[in-house]
Structure formats: C-alpha cells, structure tokens
N, C-alpha and C. Protein backbone atom coordinates (compact mmCIF):
# COMPACT_ATOMS: atom_id res chain seq x y z
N UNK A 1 -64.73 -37.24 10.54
CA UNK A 1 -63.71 -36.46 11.23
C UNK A 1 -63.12 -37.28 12.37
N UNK A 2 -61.52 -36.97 12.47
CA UNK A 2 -61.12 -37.80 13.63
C UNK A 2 -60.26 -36.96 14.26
N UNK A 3 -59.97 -36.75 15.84
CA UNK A 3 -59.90 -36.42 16.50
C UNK A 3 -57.80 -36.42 16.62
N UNK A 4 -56.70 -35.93 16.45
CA UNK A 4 -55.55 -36.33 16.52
C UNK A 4 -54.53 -35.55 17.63
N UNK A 5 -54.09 -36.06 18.52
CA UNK A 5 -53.26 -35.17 19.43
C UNK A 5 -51.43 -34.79 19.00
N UNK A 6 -51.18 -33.68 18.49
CA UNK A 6 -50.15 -33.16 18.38
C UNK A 6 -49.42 -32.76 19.48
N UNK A 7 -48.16 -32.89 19.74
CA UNK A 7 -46.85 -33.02 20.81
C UNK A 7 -46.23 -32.10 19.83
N UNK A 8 -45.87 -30.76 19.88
CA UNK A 8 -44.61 -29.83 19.52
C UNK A 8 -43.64 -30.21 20.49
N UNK A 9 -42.78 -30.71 19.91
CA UNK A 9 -41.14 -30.38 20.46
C UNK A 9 -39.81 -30.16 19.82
N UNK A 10 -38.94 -29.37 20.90
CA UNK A 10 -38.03 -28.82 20.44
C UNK A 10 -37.55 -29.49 18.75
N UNK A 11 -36.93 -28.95 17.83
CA UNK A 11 -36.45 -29.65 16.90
C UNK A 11 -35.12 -30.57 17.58
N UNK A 12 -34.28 -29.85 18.22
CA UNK A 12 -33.51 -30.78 18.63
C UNK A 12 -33.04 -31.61 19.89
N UNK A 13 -34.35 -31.96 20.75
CA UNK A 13 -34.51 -32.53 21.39
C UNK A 13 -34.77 -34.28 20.62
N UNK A 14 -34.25 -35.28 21.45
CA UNK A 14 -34.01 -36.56 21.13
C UNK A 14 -35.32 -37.21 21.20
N UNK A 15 -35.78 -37.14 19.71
CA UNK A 15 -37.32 -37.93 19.65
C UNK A 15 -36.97 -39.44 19.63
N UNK A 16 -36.19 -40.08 19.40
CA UNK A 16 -35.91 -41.54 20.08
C UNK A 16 -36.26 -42.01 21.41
N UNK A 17 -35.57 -40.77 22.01
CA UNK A 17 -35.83 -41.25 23.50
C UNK A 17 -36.94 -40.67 24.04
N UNK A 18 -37.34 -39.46 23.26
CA UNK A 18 -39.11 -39.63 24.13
C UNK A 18 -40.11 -40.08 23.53
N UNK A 19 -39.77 -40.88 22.30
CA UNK A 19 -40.74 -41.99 21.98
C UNK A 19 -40.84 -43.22 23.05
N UNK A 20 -39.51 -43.44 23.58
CA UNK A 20 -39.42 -44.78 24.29
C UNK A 20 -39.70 -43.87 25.51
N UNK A 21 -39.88 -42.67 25.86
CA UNK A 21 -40.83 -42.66 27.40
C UNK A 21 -42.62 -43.04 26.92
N UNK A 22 -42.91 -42.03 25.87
CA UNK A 22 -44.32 -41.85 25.46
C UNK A 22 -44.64 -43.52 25.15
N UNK A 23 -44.22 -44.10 25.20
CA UNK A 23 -44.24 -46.10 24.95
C UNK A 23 -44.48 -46.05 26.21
N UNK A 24 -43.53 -45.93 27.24
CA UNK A 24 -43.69 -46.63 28.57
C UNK A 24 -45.20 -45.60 29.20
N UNK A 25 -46.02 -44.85 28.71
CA UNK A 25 -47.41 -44.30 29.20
C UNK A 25 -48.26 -44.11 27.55
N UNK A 26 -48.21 -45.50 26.80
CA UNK A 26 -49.28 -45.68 26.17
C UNK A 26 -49.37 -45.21 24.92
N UNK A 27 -48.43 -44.37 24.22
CA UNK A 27 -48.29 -43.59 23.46
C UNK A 27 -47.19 -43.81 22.31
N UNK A 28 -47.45 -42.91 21.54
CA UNK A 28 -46.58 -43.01 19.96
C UNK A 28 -46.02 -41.85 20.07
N UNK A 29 -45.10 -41.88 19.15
CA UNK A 29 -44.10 -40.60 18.67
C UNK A 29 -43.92 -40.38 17.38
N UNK A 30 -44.96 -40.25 16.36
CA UNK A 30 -44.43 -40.11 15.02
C UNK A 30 -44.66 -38.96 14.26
N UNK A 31 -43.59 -38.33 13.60
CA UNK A 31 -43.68 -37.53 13.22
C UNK A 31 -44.99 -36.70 12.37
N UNK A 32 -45.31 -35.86 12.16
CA UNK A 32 -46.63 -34.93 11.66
C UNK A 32 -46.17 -34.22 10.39
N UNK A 33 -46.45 -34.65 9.81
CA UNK A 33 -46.09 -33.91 8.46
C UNK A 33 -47.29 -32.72 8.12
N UNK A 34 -47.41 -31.79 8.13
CA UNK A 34 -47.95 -30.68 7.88
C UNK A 34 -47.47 -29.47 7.75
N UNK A 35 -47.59 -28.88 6.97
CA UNK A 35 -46.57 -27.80 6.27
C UNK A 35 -47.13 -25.94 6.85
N UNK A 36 -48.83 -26.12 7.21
CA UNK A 36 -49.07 -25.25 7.64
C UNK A 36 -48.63 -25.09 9.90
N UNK A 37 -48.86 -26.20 9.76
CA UNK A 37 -48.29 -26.20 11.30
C UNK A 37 -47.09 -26.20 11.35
N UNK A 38 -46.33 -26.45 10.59
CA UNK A 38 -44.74 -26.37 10.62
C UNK A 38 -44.19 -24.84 10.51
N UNK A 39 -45.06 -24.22 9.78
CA UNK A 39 -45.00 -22.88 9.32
C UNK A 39 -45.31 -21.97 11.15
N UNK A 40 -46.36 -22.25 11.39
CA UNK A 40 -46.70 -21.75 12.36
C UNK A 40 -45.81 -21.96 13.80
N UNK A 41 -45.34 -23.09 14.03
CA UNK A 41 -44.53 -23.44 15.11
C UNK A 41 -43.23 -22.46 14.77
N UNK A 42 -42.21 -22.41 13.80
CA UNK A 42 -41.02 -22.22 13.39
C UNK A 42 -40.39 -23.57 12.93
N UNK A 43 -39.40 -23.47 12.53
CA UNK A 43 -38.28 -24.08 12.34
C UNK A 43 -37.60 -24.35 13.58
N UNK A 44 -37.79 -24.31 14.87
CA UNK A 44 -36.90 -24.64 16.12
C UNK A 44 -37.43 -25.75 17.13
N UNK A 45 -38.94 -26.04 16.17
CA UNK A 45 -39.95 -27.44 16.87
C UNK A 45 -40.36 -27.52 15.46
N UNK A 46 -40.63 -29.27 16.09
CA UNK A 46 -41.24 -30.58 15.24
C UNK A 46 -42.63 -30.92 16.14
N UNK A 47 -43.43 -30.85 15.08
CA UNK A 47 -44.77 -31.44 15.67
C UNK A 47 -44.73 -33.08 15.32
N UNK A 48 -45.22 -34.01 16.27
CA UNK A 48 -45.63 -35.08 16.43
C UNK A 48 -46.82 -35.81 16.51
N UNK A 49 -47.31 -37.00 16.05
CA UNK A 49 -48.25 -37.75 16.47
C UNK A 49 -48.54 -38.48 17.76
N UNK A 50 -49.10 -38.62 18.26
CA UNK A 50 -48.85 -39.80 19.47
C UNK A 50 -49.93 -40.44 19.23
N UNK A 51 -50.85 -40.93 18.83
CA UNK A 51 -51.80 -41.88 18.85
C UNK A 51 -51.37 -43.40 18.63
N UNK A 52 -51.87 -44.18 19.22
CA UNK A 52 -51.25 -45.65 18.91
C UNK A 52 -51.94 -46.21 17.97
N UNK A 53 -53.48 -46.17 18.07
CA UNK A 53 -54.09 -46.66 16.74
C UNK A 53 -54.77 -45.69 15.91
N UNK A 54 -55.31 -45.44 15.09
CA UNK A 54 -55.39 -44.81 14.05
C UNK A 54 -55.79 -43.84 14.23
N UNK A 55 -56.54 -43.31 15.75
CA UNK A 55 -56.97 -41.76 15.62
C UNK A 55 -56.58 -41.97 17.46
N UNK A 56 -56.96 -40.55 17.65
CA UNK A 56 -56.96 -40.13 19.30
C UNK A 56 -58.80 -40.06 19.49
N UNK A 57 -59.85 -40.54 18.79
CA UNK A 57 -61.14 -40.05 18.84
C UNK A 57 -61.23 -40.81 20.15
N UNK A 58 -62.15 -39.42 20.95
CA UNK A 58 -62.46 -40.12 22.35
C UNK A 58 -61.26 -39.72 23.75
N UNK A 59 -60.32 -39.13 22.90
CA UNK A 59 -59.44 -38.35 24.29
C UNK A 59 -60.25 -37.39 25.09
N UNK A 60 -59.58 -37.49 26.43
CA UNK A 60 -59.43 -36.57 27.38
C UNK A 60 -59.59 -35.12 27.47
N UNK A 61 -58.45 -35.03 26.50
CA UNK A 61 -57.54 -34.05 26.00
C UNK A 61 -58.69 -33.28 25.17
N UNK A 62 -59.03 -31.60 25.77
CA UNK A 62 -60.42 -31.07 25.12
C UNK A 62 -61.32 -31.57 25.49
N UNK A 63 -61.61 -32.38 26.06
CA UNK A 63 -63.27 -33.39 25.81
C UNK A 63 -64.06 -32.05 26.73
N UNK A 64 -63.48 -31.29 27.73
CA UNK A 64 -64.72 -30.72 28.47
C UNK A 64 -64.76 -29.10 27.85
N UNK A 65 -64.06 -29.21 26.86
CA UNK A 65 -64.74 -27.77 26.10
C UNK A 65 -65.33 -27.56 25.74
N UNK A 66 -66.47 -28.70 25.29
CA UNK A 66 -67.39 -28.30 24.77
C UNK A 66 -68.96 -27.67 25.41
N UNK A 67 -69.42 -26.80 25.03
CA UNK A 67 -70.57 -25.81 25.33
C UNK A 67 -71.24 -26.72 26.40
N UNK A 68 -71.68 -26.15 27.62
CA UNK A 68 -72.70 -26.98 28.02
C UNK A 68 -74.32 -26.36 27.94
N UNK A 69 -75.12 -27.11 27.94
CA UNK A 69 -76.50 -26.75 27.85
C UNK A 69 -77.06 -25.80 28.62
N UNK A 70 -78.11 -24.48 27.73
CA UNK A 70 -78.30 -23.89 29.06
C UNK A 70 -79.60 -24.21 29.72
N UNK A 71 -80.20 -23.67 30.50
CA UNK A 71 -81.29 -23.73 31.18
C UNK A 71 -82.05 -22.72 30.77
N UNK A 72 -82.95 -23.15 30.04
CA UNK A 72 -84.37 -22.13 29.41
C UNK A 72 -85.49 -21.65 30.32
N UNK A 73 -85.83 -20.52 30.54
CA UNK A 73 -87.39 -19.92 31.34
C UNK A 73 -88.13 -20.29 30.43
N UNK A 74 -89.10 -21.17 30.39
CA UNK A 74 -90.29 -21.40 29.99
C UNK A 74 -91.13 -20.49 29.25
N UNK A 75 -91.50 -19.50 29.97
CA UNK A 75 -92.39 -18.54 30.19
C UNK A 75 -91.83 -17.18 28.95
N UNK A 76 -89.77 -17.00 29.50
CA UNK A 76 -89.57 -16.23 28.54
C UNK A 76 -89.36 -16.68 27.21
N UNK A 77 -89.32 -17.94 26.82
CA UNK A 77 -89.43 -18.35 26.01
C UNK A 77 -90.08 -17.95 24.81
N UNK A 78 -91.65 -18.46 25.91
CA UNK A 78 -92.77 -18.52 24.89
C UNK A 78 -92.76 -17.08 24.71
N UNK A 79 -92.71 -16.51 25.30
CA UNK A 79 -92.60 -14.78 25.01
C UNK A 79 -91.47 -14.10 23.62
N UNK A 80 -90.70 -15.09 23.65
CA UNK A 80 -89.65 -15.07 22.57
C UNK A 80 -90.33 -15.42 21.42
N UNK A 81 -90.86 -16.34 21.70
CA UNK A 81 -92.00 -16.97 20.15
C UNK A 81 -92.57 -16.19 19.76
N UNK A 82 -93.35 -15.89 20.50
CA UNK A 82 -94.34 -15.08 20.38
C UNK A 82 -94.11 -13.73 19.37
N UNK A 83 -93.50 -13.32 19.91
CA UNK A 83 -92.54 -12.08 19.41
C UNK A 83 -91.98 -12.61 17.58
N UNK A 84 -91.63 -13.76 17.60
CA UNK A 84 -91.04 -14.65 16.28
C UNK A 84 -92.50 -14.95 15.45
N UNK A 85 -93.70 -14.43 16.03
CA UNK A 85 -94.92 -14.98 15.46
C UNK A 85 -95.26 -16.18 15.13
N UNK A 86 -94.70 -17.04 16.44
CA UNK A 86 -95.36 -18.78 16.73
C UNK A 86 -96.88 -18.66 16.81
N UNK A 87 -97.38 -19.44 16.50
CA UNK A 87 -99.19 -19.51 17.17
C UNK A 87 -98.81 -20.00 18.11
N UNK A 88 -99.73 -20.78 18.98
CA UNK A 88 -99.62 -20.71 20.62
C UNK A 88 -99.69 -22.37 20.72
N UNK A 89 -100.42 -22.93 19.49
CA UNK A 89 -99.76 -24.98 19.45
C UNK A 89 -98.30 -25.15 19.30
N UNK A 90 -98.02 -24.34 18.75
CA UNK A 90 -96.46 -24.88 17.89
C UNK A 90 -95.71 -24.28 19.04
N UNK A 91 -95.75 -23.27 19.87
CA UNK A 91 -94.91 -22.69 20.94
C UNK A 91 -95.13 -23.68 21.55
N UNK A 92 -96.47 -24.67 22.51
CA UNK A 92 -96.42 -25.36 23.40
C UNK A 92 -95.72 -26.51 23.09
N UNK A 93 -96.16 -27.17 21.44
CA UNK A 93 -95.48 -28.33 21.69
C UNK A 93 -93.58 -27.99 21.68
N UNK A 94 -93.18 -26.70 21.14
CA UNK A 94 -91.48 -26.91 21.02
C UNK A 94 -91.05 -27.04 22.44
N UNK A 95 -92.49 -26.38 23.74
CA UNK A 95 -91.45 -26.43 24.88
C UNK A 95 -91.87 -27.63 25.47
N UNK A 96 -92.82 -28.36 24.80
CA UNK A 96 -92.41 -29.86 25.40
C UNK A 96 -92.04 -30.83 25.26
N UNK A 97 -91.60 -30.53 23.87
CA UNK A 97 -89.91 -31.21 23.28
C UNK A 97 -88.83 -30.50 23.85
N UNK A 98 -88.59 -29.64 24.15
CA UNK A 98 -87.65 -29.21 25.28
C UNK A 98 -87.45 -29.72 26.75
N UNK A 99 -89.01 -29.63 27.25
CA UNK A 99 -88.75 -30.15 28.34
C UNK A 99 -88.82 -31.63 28.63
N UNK A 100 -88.76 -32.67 27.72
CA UNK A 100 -88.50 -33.65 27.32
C UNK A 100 -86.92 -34.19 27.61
N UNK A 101 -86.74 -33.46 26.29
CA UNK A 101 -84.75 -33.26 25.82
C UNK A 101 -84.41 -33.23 27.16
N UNK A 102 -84.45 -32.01 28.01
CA UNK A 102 -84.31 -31.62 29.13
C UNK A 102 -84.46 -33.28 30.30
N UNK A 103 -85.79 -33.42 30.25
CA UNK A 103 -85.95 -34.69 31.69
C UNK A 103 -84.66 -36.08 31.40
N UNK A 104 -84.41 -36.04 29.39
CA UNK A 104 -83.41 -37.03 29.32
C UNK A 104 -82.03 -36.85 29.46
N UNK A 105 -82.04 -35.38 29.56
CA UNK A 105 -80.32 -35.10 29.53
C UNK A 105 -80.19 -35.36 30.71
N UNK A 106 -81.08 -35.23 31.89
CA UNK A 106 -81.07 -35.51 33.59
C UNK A 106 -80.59 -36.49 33.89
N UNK A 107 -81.52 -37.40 33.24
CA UNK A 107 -81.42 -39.04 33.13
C UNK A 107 -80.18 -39.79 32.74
N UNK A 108 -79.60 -38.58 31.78
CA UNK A 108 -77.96 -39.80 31.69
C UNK A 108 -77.22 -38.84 32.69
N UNK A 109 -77.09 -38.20 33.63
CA UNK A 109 -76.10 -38.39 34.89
C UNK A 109 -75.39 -39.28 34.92
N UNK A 110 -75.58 -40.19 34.93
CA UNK A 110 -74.71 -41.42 35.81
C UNK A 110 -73.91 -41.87 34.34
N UNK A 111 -74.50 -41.63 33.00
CA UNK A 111 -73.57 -41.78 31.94
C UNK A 111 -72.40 -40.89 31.70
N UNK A 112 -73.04 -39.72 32.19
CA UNK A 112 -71.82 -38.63 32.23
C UNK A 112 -71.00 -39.06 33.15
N UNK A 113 -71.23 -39.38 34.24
CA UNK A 113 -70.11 -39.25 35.42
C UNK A 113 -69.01 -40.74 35.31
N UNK A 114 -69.85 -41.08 34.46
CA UNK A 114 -68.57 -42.45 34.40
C UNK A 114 -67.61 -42.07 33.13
N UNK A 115 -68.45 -41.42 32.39
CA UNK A 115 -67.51 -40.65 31.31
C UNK A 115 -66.28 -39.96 31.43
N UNK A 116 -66.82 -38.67 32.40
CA UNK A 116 -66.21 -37.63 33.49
C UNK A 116 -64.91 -38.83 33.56
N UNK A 117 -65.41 -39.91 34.60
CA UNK A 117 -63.83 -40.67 35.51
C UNK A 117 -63.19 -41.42 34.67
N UNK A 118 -63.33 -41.60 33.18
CA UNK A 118 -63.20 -42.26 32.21
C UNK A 118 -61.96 -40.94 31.83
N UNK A 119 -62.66 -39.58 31.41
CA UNK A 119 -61.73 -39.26 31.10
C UNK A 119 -60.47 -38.44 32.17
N UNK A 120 -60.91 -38.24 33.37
CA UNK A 120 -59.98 -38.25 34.40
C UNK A 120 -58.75 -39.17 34.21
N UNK A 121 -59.10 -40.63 34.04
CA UNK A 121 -57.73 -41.71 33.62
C UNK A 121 -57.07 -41.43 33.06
N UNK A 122 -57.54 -40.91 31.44
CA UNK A 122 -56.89 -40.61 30.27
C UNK A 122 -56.16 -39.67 30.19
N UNK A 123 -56.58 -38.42 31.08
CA UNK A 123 -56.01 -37.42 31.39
C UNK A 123 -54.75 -37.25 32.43
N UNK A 124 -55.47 -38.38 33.58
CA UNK A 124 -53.85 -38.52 34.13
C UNK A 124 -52.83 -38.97 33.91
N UNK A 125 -53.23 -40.01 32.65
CA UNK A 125 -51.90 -41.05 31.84
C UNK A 125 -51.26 -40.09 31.32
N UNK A 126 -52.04 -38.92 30.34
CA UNK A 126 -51.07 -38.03 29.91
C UNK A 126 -50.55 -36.78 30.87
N UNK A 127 -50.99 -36.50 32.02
CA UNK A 127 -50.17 -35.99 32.92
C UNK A 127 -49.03 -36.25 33.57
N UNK A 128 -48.94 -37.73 33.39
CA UNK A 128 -47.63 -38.32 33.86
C UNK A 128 -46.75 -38.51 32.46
N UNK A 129 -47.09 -38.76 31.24
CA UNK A 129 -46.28 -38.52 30.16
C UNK A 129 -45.56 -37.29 29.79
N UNK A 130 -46.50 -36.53 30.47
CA UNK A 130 -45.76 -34.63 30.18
C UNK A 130 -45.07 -34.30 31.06
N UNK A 131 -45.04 -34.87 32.39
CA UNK A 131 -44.19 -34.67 33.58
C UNK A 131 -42.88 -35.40 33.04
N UNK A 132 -42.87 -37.05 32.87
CA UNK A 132 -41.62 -37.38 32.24
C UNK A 132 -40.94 -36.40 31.23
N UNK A 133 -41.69 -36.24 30.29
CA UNK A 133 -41.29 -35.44 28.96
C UNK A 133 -40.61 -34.03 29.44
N UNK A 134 -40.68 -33.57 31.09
CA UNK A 134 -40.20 -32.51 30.87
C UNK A 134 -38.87 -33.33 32.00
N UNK A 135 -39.18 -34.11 32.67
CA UNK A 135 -38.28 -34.86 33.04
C UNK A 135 -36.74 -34.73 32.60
N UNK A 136 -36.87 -35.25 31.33
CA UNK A 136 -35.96 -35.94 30.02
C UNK A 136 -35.37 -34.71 30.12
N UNK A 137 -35.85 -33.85 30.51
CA UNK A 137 -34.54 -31.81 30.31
C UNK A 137 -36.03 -31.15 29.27
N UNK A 138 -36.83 -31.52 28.81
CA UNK A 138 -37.57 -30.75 27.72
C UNK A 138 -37.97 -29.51 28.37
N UNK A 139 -37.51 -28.25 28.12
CA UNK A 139 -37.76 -27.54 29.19
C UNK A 139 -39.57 -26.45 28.44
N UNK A 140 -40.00 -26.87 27.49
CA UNK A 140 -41.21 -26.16 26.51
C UNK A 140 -41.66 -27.38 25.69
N UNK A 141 -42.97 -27.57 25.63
CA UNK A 141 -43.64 -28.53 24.75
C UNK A 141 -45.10 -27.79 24.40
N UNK A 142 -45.45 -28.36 23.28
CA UNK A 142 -46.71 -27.63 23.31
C UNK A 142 -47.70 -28.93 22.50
N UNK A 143 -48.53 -28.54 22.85
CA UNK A 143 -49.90 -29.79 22.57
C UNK A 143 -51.03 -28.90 21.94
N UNK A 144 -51.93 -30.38 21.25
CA UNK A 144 -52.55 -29.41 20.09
C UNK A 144 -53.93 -30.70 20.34
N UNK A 145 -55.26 -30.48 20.42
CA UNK A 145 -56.22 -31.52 19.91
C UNK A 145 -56.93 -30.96 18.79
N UNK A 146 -57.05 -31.57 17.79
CA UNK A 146 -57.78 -31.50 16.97
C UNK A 146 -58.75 -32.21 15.81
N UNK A 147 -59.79 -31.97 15.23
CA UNK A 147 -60.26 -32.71 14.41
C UNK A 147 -60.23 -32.18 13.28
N UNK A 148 -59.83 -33.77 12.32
CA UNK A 148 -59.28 -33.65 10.88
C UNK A 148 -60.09 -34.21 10.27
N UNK A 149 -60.35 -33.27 8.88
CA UNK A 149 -61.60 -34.13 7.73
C UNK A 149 -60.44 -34.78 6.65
N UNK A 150 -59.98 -36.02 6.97
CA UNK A 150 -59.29 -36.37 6.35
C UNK A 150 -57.64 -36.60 6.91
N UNK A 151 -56.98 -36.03 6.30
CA UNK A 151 -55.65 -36.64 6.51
C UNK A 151 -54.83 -35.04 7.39
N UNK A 152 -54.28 -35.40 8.23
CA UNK A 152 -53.59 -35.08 9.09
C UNK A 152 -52.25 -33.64 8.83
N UNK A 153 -52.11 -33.80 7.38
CA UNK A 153 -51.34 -32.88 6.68
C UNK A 153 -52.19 -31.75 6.05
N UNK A 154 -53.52 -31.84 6.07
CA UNK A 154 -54.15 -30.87 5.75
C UNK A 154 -53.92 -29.31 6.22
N UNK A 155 -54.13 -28.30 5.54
CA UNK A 155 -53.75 -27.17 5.74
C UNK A 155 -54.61 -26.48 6.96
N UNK A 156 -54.43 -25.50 7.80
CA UNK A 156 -55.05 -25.45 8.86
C UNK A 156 -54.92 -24.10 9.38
N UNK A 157 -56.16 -23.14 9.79
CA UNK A 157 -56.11 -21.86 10.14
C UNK A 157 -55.71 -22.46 12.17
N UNK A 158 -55.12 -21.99 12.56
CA UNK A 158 -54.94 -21.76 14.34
C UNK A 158 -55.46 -20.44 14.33
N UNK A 159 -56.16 -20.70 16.07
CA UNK A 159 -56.37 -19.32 16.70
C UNK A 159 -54.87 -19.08 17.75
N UNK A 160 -54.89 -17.95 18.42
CA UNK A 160 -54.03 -17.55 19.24
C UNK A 160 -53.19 -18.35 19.80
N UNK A 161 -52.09 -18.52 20.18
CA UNK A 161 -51.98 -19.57 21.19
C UNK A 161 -51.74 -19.70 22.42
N UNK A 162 -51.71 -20.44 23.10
CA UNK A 162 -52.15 -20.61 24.68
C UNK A 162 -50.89 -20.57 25.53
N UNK A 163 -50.30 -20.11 26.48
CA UNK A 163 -49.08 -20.32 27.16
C UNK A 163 -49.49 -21.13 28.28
N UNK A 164 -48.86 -21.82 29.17
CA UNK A 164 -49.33 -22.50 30.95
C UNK A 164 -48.17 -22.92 31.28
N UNK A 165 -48.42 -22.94 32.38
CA UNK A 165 -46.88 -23.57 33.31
C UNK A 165 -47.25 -24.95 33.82
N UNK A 166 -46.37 -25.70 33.49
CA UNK A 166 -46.36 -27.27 33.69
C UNK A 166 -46.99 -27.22 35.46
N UNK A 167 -46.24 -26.03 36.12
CA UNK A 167 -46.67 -26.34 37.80
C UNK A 167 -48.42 -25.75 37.73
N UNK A 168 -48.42 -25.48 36.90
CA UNK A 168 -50.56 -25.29 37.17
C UNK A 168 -50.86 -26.33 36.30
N UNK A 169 -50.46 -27.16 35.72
CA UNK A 169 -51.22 -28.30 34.49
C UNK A 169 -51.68 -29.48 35.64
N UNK A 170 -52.81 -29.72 35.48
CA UNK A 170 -53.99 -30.76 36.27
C UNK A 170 -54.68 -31.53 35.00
N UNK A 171 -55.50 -32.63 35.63
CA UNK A 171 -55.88 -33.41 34.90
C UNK A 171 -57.19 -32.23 34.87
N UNK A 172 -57.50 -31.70 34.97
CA UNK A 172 -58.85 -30.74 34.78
C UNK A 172 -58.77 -30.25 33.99
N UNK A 173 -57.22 -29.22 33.80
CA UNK A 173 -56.87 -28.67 32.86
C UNK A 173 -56.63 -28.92 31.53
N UNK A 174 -56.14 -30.16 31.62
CA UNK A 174 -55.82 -30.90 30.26
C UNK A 174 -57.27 -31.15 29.64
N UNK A 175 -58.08 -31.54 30.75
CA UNK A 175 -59.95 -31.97 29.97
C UNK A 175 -60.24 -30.73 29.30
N UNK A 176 -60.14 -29.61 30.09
CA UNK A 176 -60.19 -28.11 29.36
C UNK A 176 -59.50 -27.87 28.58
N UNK A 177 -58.73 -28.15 27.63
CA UNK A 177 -57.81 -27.52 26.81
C UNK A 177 -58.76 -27.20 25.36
N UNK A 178 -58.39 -26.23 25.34
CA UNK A 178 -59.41 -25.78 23.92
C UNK A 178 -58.76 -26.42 22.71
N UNK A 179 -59.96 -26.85 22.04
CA UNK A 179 -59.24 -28.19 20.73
C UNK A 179 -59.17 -27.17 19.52
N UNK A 180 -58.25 -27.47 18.69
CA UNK A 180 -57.61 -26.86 17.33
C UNK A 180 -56.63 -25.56 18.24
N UNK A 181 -56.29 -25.36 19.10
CA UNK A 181 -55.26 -24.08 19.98
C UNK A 181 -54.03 -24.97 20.33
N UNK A 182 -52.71 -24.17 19.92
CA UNK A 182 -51.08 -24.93 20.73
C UNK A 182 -51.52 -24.19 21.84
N UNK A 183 -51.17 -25.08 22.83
CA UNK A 183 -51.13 -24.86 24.01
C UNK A 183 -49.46 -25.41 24.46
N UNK A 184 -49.04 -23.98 24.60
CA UNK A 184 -47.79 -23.93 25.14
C UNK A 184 -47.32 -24.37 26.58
N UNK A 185 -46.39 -25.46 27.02
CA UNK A 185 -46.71 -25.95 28.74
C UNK A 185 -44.90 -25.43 28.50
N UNK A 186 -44.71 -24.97 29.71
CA UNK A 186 -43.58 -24.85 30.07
C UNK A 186 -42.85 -25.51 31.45
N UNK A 187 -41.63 -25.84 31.79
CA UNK A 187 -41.69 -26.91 32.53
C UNK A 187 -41.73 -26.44 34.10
C-alpha cells in the first residue's frame, strides 16, 4: 500500500499555472484519473496528483491520526483475564510483555520527536503551497490522503467530508487531517 495526496480543484481553474507554483514548493500537478472520486467531487473540480516520486508514503499530511496507545491498569487488567478464564502464568507473563512493549515505546521518545519536527517541515512546505494556491484567486480546494492497494484509479468508498477555513489551517492541522476524508479548505 502507498500512501497518495489528492489536490481537488476547481475544473476551471488554470492547472498550468498551479503546477508551476506547486514546482516552486516541491510538488507535482498531475492529473488523477479515478472515476469514483470524480463522481463524488462533481463535474465542477478535477482531482490531482502532487507527488514528485512515485508515492507521497511518509507525508505529513494525516501522519498524526493515527490512534495513540493507551495506558493499561495492571491490576484491572488481570481482573479482565481473569474474568476471560486466563490461569494466573499466562495473565502474568501477557502483562510483562506489556510492560515491556510499554518501557520500549518510552524509549523511542527522542525517535518520535525528531519524527514529530520532521513532519512539522513537511507540513509547513505544504502550508505555504496552499496559501499560494489560494493566492493564484483559488478561492476552494480540497485535499485528500490516502492509501492505495495498487493503482490510484481504483474505486473508492469516502466517508463524510470535511469543510475548514484556510484562516484556521496550521501545520498541526494538516498533521491531523483524517486520511481517505476531502477535506474541504476554503480561502
């Protein structure tokens, strides 16, 4: 699976010229051929590619949606087992493979946080690409992350979609953006 960032814009807004902005902040402009997202947008926007090399895997864009870990009680745990009819070896050792998992997820801190400012960058490159883009007069764009098993035209269920105003869009926000959702930015 690879990861691809979709740009909705207007149909008749000048994709020439915001290819040659999305160039000057790192980016591509090529068209998206998909028949179920085309369906879903309307006929009054064109969805786009922007990736420069072969996927977007590893964007910004979504990266902090995903679930974070929770913090387990010990105690209610084993009480949970218990209840599941664990014997009382197999309960101890799962919670000390837990609390294991646990002492190493601690331990990469400092992997996360360079990650974190890793994708802060990425996120601000495309904060300044969407600011131009509304620059140019685009007065509605909408953005999409998602992962594809395969090719990019594949058919595709969406959930709801998202509205925001370009004046609340942050590089925080963009890390948050829920992946496979248009997220509608207005300018």
């Amino acid at each position: 699976m690879c990861e691809f960032i979709s740009l909705i814009l207007p149909a008749n807004a000048d994709s020439a010229a915001l290819g040659v902005v999305l160039e000057a902040h790192g980016r591509t402009l090529r068209p998206q051929d998909n028949a179920s997202l085309q369906q879903r947008i309307g006929g009054d926007w064109r969805a786009f590619l922007t990736c420069r090399g072969q996927c977007d895997c590893g964007t910004a864009l979504g990266a902090g949606h995903a679930a974070p870990g929770k913090d387990v009680d010990p105690e209610k745990e084993a009480a949970r087992l218990r209840k599941r009819g664990w014997k009382e070896n197999r309960i101890a050792r799962a919670l000390a493979q837990r609390a294991e998992h646990a002492q190493w997820a601690q331990q990469q801190t400092a992997q996360r946080d360079h990650l974190l400012d890793m994708h802060r960058v990425d996120a601000g490159h495309w904060l300044a690409a969407l600011q131009a883009i509304f620059a140019s007069g685009v007065p509605r764009l909408g953005l999409m992350v998602r992962s594809y098993d395969g090719t990019t035209s594949a058919a595709m269920d969406l959930p709801a979609d998202d509205e925001m105003s370009g004046s609340s869009l942050d590089v925080e926000r963009l890390i948050d953006l829920q992946p496979g959702m248009i997220h509608w930015i207005r300018r």
